[in-house]
N, C-alpha and C. Protein backbone atom coordinates (compact mmCIF):
# COMPACT_ATOMS: atom_id res chain seq x y z
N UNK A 1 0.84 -1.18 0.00
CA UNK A 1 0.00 0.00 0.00
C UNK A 1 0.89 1.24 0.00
N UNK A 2 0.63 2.21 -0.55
CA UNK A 2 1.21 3.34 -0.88
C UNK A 2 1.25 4.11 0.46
N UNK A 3 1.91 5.20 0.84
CA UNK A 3 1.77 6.02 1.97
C UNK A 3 1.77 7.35 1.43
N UNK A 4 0.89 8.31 2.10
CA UNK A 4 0.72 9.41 1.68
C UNK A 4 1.27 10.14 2.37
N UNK A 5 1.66 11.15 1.64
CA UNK A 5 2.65 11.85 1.95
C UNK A 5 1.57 13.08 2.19
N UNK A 6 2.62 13.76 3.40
CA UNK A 6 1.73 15.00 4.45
C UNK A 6 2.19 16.36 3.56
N UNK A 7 1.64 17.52 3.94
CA UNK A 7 1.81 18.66 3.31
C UNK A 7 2.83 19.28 3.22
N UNK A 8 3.74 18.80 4.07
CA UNK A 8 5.28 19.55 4.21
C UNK A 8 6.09 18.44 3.01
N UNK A 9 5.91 17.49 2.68
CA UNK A 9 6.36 16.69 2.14
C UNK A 9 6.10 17.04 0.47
N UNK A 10 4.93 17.33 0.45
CA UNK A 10 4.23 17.63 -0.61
C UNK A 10 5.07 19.40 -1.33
N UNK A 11 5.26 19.86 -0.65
CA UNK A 11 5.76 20.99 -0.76
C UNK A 11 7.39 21.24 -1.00
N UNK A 12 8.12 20.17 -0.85
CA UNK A 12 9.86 20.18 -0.92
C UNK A 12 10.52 20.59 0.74
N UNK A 13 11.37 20.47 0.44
CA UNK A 13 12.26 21.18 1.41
C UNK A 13 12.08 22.46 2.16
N UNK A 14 11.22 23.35 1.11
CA UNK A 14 11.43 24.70 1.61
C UNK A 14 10.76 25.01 3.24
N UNK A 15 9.86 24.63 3.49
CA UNK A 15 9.59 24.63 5.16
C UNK A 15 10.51 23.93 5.94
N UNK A 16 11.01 22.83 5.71
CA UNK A 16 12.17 22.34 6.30
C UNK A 16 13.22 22.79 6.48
N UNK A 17 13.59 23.91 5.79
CA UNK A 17 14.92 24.47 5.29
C UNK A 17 14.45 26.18 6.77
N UNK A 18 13.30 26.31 6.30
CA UNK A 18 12.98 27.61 7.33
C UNK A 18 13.01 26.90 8.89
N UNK A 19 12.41 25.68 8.85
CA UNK A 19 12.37 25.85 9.93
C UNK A 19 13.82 24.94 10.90
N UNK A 20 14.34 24.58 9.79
CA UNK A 20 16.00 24.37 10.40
C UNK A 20 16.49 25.79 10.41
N UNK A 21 16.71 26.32 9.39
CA UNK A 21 17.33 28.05 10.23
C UNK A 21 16.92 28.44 11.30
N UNK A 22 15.50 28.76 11.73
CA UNK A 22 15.04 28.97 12.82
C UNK A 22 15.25 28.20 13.69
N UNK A 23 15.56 26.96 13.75
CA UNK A 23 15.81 25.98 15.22
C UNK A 23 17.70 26.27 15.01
N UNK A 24 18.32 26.19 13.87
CA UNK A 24 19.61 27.03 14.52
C UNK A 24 20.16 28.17 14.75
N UNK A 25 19.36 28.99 14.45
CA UNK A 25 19.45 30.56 15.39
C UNK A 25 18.87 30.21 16.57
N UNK A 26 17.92 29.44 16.81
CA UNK A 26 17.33 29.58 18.52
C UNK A 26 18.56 28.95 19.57
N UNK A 27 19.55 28.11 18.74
CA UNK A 27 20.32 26.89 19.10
C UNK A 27 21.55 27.89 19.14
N UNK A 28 21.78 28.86 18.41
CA UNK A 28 22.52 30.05 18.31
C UNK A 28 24.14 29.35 17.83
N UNK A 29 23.63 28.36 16.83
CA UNK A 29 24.48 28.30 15.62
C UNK A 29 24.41 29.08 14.19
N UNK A 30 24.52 30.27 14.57
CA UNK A 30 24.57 31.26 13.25
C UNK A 30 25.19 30.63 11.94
N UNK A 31 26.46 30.00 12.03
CA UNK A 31 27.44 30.24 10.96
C UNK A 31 26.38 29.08 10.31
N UNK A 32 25.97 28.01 10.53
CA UNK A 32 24.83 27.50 10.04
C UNK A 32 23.59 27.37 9.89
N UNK A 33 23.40 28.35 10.57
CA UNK A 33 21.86 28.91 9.89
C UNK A 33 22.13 29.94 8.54
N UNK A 34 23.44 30.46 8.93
CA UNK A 34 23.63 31.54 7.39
C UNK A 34 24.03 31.00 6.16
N UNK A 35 24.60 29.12 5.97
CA UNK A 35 24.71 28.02 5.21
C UNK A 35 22.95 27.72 4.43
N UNK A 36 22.21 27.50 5.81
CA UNK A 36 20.73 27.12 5.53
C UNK A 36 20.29 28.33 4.55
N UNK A 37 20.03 29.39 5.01
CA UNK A 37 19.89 30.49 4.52
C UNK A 37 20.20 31.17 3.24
N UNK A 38 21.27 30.44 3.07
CA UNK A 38 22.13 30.35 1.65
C UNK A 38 21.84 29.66 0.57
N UNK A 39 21.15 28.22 0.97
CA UNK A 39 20.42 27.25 0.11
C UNK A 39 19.12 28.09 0.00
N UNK A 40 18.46 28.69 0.97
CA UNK A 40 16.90 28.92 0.88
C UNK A 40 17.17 30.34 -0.17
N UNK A 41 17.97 31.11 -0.06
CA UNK A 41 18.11 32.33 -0.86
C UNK A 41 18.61 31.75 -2.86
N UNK A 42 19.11 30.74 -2.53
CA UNK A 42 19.46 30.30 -3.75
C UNK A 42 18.28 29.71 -4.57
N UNK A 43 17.54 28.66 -3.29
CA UNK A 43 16.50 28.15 -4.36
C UNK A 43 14.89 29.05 -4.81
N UNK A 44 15.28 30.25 -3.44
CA UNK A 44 13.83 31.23 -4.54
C UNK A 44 14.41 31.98 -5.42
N UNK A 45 16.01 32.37 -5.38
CA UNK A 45 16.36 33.03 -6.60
C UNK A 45 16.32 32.73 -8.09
N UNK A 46 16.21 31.12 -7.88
CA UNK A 46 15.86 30.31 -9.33
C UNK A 46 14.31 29.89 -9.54
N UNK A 47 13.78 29.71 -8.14
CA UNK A 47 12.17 30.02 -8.75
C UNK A 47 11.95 31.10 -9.18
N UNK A 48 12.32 31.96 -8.63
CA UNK A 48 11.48 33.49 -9.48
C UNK A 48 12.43 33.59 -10.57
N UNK A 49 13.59 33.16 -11.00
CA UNK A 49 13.81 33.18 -12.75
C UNK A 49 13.50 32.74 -13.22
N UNK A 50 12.94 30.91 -12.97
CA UNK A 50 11.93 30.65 -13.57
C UNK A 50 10.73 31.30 -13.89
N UNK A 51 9.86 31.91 -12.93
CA UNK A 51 8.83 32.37 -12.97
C UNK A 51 8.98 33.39 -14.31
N UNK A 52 10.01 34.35 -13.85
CA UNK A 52 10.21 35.31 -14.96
C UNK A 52 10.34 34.71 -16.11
N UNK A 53 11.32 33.99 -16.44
CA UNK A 53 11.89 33.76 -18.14
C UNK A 53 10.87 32.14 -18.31
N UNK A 54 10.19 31.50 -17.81
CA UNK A 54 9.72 30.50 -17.97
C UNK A 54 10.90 29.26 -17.97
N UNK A 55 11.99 29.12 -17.49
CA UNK A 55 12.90 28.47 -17.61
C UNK A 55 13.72 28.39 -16.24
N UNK A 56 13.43 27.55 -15.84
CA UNK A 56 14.12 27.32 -14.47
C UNK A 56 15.84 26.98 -14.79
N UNK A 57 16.58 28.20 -14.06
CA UNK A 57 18.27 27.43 -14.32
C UNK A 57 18.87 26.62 -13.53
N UNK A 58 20.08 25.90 -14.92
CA UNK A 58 20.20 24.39 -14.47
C UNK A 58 20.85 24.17 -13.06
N UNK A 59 21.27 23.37 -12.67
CA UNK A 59 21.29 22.70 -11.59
C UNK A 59 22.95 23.47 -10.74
N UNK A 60 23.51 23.81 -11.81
CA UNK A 60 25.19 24.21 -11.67
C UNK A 60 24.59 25.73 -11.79
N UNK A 61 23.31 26.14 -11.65
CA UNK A 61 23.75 28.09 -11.59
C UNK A 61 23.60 28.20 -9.75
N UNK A 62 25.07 29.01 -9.21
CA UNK A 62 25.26 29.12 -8.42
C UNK A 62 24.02 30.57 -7.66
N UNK A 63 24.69 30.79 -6.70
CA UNK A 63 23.91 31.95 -5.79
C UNK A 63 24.31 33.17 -6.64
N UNK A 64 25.68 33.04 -6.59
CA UNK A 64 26.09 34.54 -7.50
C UNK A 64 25.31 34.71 -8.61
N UNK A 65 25.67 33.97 -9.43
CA UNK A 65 25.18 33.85 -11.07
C UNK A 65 23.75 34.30 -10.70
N UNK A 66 22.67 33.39 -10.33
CA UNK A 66 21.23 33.55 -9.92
C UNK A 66 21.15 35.32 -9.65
N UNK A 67 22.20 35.84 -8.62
CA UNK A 67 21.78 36.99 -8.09
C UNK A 67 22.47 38.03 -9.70
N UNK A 68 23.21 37.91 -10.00
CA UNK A 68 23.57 38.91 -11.42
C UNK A 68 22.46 38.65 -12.70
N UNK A 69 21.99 37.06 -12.37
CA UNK A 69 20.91 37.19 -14.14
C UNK A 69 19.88 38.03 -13.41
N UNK A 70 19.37 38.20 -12.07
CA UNK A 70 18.29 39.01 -11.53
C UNK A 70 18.50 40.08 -11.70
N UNK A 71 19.64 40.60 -11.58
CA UNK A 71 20.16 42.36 -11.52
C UNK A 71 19.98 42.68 -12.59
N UNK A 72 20.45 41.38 -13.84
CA UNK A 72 20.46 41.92 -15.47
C UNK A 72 18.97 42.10 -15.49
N UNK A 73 18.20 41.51 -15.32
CA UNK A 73 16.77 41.32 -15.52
C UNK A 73 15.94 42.52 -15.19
N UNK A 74 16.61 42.67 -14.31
CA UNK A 74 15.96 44.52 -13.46
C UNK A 74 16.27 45.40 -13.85
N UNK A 75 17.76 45.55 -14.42
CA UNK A 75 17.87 46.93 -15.32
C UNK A 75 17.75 46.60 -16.56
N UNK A 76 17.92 45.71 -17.50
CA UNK A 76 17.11 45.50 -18.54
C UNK A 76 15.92 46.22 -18.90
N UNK A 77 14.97 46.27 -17.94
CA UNK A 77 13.32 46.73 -17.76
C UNK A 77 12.79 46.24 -18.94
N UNK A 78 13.01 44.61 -19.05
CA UNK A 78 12.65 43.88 -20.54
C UNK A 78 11.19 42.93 -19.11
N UNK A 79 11.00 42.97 -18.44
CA UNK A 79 10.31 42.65 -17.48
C UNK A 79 9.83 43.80 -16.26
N UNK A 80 8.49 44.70 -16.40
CA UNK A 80 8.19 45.94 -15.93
C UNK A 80 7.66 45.18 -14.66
N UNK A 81 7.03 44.09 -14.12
CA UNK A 81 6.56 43.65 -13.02
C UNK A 81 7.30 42.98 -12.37
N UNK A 82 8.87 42.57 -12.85
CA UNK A 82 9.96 42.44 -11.67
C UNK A 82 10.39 43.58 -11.33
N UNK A 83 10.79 44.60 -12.42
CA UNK A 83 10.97 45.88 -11.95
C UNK A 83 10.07 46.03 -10.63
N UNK A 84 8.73 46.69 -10.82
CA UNK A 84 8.07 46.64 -9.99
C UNK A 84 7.80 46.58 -8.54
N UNK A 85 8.13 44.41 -8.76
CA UNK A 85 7.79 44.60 -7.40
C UNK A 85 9.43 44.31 -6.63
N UNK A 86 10.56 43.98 -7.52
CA UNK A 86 11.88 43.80 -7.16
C UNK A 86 12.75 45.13 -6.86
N UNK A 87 13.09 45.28 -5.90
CA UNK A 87 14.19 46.98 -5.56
C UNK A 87 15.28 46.26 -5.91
N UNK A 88 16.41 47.42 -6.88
CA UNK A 88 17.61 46.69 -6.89
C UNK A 88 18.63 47.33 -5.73
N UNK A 89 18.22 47.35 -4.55
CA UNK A 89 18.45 47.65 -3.30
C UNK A 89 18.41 46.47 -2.23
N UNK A 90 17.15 45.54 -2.74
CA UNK A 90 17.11 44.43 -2.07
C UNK A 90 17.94 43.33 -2.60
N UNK A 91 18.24 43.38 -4.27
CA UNK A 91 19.20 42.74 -5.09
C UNK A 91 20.72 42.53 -4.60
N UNK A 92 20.61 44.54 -4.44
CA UNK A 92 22.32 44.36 -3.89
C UNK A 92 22.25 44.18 -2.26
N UNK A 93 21.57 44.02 -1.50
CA UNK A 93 21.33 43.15 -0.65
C UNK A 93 22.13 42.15 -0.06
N UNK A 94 21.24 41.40 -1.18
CA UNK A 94 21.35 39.77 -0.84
C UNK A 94 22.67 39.81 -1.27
N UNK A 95 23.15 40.32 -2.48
CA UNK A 95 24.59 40.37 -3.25
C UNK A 95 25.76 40.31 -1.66
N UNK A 96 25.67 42.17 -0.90
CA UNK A 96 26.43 42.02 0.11
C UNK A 96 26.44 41.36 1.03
N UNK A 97 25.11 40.22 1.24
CA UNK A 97 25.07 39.45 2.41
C UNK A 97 25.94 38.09 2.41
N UNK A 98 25.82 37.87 1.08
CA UNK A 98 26.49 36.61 0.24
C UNK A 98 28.12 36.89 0.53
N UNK A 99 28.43 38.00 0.12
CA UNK A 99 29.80 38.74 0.62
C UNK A 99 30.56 38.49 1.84
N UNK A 100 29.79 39.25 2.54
CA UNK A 100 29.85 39.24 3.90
C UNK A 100 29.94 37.42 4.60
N UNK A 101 29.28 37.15 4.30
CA UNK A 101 28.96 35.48 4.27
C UNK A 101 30.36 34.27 4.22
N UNK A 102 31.03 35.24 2.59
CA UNK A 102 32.23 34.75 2.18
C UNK A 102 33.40 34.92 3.12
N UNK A 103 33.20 36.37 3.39
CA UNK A 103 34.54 36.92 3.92
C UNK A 103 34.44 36.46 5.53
N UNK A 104 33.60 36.23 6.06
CA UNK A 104 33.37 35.51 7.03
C UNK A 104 34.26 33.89 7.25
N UNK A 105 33.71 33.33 6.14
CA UNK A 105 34.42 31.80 5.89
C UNK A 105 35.84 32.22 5.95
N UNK A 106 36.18 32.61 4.91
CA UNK A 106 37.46 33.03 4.95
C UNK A 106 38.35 33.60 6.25
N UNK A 107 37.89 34.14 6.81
CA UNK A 107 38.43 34.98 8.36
C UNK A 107 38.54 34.16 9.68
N UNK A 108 37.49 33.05 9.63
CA UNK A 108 37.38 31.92 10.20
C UNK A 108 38.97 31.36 10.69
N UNK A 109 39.65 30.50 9.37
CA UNK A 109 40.94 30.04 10.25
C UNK A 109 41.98 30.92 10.34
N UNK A 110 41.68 32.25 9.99
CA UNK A 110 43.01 33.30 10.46
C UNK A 110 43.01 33.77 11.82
N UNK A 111 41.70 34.32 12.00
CA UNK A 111 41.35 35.32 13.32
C UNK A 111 39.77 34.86 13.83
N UNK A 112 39.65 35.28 14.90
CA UNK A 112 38.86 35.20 15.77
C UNK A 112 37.37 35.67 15.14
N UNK A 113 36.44 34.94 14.91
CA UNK A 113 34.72 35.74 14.52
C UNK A 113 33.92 35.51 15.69
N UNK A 114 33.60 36.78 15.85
CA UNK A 114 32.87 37.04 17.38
C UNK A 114 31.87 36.42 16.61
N UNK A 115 31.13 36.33 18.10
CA UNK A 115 29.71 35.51 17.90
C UNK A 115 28.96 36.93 17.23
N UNK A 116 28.97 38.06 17.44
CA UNK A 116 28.45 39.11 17.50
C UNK A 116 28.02 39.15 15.82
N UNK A 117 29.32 39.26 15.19
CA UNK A 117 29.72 39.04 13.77
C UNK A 117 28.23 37.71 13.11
N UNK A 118 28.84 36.77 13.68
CA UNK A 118 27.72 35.93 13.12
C UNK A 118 26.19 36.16 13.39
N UNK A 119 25.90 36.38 14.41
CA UNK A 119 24.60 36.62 15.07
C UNK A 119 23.88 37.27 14.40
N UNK A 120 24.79 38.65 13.38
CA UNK A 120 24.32 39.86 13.13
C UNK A 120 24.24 39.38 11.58
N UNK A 121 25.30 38.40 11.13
CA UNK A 121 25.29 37.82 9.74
C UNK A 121 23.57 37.25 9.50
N UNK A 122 23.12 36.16 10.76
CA UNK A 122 22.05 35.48 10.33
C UNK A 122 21.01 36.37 10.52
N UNK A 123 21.08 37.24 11.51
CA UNK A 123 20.15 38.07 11.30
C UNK A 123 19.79 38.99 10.36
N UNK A 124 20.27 39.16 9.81
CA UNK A 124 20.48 40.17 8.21
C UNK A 124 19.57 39.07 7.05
N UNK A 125 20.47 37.76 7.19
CA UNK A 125 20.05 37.14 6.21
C UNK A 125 18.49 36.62 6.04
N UNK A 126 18.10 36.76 7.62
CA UNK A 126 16.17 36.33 7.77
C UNK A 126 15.63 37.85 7.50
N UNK A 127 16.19 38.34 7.52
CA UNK A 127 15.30 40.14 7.34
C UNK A 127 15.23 39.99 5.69
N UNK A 128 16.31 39.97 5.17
CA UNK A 128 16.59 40.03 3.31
C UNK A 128 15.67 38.65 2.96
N UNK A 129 15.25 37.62 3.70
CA UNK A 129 14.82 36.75 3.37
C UNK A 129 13.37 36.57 3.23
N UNK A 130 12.58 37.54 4.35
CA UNK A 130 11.69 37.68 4.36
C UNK A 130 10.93 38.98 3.19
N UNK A 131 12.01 39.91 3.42
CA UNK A 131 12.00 40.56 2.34
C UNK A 131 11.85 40.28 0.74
N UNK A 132 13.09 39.14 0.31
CA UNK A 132 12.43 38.34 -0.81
C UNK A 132 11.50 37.64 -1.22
N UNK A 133 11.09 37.18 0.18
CA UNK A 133 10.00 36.37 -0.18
C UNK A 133 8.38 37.01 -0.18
N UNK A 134 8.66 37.95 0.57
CA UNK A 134 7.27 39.25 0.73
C UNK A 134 7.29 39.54 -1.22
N UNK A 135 8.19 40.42 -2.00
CA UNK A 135 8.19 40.53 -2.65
C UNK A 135 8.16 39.55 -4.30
N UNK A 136 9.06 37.96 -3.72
CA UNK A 136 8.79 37.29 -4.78
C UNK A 136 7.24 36.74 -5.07
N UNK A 137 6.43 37.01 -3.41
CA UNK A 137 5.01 36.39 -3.59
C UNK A 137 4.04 37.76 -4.16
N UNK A 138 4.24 39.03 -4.27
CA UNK A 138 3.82 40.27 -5.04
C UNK A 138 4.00 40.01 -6.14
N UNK A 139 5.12 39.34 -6.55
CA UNK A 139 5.56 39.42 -8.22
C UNK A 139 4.57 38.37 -8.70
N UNK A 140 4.74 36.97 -7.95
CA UNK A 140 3.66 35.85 -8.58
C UNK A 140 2.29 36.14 -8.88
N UNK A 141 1.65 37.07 -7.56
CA UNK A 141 0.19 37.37 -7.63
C UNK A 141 0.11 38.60 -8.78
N UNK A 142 0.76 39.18 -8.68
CA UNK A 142 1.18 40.47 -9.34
C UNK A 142 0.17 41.40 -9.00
N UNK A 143 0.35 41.82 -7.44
CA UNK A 143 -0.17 42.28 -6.48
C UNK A 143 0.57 43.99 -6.45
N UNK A 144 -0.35 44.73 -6.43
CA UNK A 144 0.80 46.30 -6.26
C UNK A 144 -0.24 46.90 -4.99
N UNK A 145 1.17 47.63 -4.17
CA UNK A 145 1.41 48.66 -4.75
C UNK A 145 3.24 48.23 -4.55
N UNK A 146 3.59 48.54 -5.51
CA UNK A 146 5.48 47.62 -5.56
C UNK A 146 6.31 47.74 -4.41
N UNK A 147 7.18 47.34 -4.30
CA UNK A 147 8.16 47.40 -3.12
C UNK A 147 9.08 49.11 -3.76
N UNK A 148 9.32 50.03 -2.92
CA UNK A 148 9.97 51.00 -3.13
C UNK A 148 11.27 50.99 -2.95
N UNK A 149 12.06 52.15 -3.93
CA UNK A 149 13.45 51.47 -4.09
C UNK A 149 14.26 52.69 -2.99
């Protein structure tokens, strides 16, 4: 007999993925909740290019790449309802959080990363996150009045 699968199941990872960030910020493992965070920012950055271009990218387009075809996409203005409801404020955003993210890893086996540093990393990254996702669900409904830049 078959087993049916429950609504979180039905849906992918993506609640799983939120609500592991959230149980490791409460656990106040930042540097991996800002890993989690990193997958969850990557995989709505390729749903909503899908959404946009009808073409979901392949499996090897990284976070960067994802975040520059979005930027091209926004100043392009070959798409007026990503414009819209996308700020390229929230773009370069996610861009410096990804940054920050890096240079973090990197700083790791030289010198000392306060907890402070990280704390403030994951917290950035659930604000920009919620932020994308407020706005990638405006773009789907194509709901206004737009996000301001």
């Amino acid at each position: 007999m078959k087993r049916k699968k429950n609504k979180a199941e039905k849906k992918g990872n993506g609640k799983k993925l939120i609500e592991k960030a959230g149980m490791a910020i409460k656990q106040e493992f930042f540097l991996e909740a800002s890993w989690i965070l990193s997958a969850m920012f990557e995989k709505k950055l390729k749903k909503l290019l899908g959404q946009v271009e009808n073409q979901v990218p392949a499996s090897g387009f990284t976070l960067e790449q994802s975040i520059k075809r979005l930027k091209f996409l926004h100043v392009s203005s070959r798409y007026p309802a990503l414009t819209a409801h996308l700020s390229l404020r929230m773009i370069d955003g996610i861009r410096t959080w990804k940054n920050q993210r890096n240079e973090i890893l990197k700083d790791i086996p030289k010198v000392h990363v306060s907890e402070a540093r990280l704390e403030r990393l994951a917290a950035d990254g659930v604000n920009l996150y919620k932020e994308l996702n407020k706005a990638a669900k405006a773009y789907k409904t194509g709901s206004f009045p737009a996000i301001s830049e």
